[in-house]
N, C-alpha and C. Protein backbone atom coordinates (compact mmCIF):
# COMPACT_ATOMS: atom_id res chain seq x y z
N UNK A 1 16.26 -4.79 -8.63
CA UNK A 1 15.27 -4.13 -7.78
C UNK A 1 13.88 -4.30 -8.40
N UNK A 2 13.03 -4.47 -7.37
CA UNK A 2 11.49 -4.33 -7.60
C UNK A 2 10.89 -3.33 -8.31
N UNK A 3 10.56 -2.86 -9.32
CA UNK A 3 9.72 -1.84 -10.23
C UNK A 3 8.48 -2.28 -10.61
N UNK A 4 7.61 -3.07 -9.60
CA UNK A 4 6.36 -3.38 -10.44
C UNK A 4 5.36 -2.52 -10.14
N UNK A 5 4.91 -2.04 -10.66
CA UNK A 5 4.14 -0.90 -10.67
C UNK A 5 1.82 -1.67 -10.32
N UNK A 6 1.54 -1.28 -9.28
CA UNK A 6 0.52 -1.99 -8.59
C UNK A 6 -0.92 -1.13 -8.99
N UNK A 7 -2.05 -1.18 -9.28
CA UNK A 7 -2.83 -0.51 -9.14
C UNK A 7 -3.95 -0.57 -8.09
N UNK A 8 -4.70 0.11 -7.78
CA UNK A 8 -5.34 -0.50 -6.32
C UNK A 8 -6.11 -1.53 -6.62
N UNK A 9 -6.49 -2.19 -7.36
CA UNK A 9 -6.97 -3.64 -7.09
C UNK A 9 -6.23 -3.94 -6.65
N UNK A 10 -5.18 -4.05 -7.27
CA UNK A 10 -3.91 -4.84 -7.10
C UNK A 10 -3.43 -5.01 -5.72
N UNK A 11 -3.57 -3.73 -5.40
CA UNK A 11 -2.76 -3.64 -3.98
C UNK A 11 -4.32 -3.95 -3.07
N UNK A 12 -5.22 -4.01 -3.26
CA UNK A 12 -6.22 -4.62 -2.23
C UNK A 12 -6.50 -5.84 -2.37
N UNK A 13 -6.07 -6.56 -3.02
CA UNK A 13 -6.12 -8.02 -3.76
C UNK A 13 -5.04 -8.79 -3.06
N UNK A 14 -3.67 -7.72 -2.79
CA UNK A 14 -2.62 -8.29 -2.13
C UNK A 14 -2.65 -8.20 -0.55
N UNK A 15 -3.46 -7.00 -0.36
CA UNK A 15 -3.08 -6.42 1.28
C UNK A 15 -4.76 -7.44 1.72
N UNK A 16 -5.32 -7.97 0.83
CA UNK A 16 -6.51 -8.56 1.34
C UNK A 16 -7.41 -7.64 1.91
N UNK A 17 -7.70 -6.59 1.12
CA UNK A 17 -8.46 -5.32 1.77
C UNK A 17 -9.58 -5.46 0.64
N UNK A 18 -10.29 -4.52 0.90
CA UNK A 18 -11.71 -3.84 0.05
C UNK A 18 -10.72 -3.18 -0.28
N UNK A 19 -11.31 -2.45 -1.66
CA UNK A 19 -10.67 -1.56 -2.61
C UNK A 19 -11.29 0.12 -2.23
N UNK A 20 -12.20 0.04 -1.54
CA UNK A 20 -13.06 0.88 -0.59
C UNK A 20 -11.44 1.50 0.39
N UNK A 21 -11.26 0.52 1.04
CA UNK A 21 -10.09 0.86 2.51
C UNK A 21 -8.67 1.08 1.97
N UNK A 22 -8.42 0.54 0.72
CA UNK A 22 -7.25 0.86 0.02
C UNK A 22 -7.23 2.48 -0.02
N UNK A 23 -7.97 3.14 -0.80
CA UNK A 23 -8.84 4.60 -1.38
C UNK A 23 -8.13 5.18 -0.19
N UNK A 24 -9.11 4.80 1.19
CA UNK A 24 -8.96 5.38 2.33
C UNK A 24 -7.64 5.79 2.84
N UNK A 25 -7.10 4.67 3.19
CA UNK A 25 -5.55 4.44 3.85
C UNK A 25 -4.59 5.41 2.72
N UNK A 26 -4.45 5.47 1.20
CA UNK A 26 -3.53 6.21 0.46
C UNK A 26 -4.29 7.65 0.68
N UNK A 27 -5.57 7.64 0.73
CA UNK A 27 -6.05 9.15 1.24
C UNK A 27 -5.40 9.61 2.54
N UNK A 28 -5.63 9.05 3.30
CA UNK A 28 -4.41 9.38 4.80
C UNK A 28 -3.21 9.57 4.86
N UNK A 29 -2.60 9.24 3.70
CA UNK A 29 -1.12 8.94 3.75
C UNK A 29 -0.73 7.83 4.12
N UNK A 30 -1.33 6.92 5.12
CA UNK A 30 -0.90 5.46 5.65
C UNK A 30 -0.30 4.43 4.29
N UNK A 31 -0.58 4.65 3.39
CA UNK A 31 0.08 3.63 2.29
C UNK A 31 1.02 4.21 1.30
N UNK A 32 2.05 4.13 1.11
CA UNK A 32 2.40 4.91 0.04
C UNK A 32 2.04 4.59 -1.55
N UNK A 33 2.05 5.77 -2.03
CA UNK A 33 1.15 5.48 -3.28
C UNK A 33 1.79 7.08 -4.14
N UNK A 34 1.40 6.85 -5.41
CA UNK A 34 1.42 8.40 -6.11
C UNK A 34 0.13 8.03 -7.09
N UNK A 35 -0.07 9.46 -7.78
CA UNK A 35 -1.03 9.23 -8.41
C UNK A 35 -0.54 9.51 -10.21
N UNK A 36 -1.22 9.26 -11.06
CA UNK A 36 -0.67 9.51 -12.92
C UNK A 36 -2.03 9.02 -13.11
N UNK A 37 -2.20 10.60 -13.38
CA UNK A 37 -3.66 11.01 -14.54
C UNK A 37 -4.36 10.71 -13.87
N UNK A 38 -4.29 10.79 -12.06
CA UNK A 38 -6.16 10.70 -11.60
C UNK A 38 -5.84 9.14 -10.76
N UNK A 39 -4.66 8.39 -11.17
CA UNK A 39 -5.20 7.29 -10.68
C UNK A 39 -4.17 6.65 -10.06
N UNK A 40 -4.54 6.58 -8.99
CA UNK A 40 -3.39 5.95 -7.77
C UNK A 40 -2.86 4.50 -8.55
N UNK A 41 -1.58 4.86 -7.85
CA UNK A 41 -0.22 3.55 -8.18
C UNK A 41 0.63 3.36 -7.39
N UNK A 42 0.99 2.13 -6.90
CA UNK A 42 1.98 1.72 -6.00
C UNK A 42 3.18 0.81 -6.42
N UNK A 43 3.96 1.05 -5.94
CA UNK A 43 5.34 0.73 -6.37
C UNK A 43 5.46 -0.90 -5.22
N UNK A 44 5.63 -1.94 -5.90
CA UNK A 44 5.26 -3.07 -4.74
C UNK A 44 6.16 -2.97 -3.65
N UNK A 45 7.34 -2.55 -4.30
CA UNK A 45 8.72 -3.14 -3.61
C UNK A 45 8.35 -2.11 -1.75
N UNK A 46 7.35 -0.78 -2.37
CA UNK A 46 7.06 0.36 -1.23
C UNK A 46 5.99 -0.13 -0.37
N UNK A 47 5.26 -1.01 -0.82
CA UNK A 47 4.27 -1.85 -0.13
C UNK A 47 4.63 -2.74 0.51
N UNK A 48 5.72 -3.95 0.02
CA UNK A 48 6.42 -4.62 1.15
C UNK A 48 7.20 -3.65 2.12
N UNK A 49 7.86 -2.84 1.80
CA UNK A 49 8.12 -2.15 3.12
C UNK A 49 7.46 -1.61 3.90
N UNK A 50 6.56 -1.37 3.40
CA UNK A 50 5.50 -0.72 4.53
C UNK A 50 4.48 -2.02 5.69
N UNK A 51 4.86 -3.06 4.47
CA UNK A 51 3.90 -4.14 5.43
C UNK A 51 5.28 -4.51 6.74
N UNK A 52 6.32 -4.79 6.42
CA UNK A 52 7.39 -4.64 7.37
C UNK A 52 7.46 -3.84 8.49
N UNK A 53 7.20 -2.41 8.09
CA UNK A 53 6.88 -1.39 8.76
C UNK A 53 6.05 -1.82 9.62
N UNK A 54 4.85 -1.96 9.62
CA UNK A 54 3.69 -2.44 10.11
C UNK A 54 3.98 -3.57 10.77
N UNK A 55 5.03 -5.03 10.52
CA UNK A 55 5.28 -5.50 11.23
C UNK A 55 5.82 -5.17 12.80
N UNK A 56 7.00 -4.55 12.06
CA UNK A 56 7.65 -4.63 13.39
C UNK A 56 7.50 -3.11 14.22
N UNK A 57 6.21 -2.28 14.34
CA UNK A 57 5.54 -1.46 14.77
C UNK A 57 4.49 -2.33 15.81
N UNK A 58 4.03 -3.60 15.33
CA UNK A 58 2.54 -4.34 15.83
C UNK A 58 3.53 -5.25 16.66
N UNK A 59 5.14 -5.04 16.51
CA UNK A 59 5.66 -6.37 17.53
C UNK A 59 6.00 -5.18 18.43
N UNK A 60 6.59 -4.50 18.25
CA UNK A 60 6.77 -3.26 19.53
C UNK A 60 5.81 -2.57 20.43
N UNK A 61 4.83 -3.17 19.63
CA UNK A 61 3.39 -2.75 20.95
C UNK A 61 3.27 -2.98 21.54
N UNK A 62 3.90 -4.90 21.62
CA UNK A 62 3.36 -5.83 22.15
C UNK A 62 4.31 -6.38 23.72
């Protein structure tokens, strides 16, 4: 299993975002994320699922 542990560059570097809209989206809840000592972290393996998520949410719209 996936345990790589992401920090928000990281994860805006991957999702091709500003690190600005990363902030945002884990502030909403829209991304999953936790925080240790102040500073948001993402678990990748929870980020590919969520981009999945997001897939097949944007094909059911359609």
């Amino acid at each position: 299993m996936d345990n790589e542990i992401l920090t928000i560059r990281e994860v805006a570097e991957y999702l091709k975002l500003a690190e600005k809209t990363v902030y945002r989206l884990v502030a909403e809840g829209k991304i999953p994320g936790f925080k240790v000592g102040g500073a948001w972290r993402f678990r990748k393996a929870e980020i590919d699922r969520w981009i999945a998520k997001q897939e097949s949410q944007n094909y059911a719209d359609n």
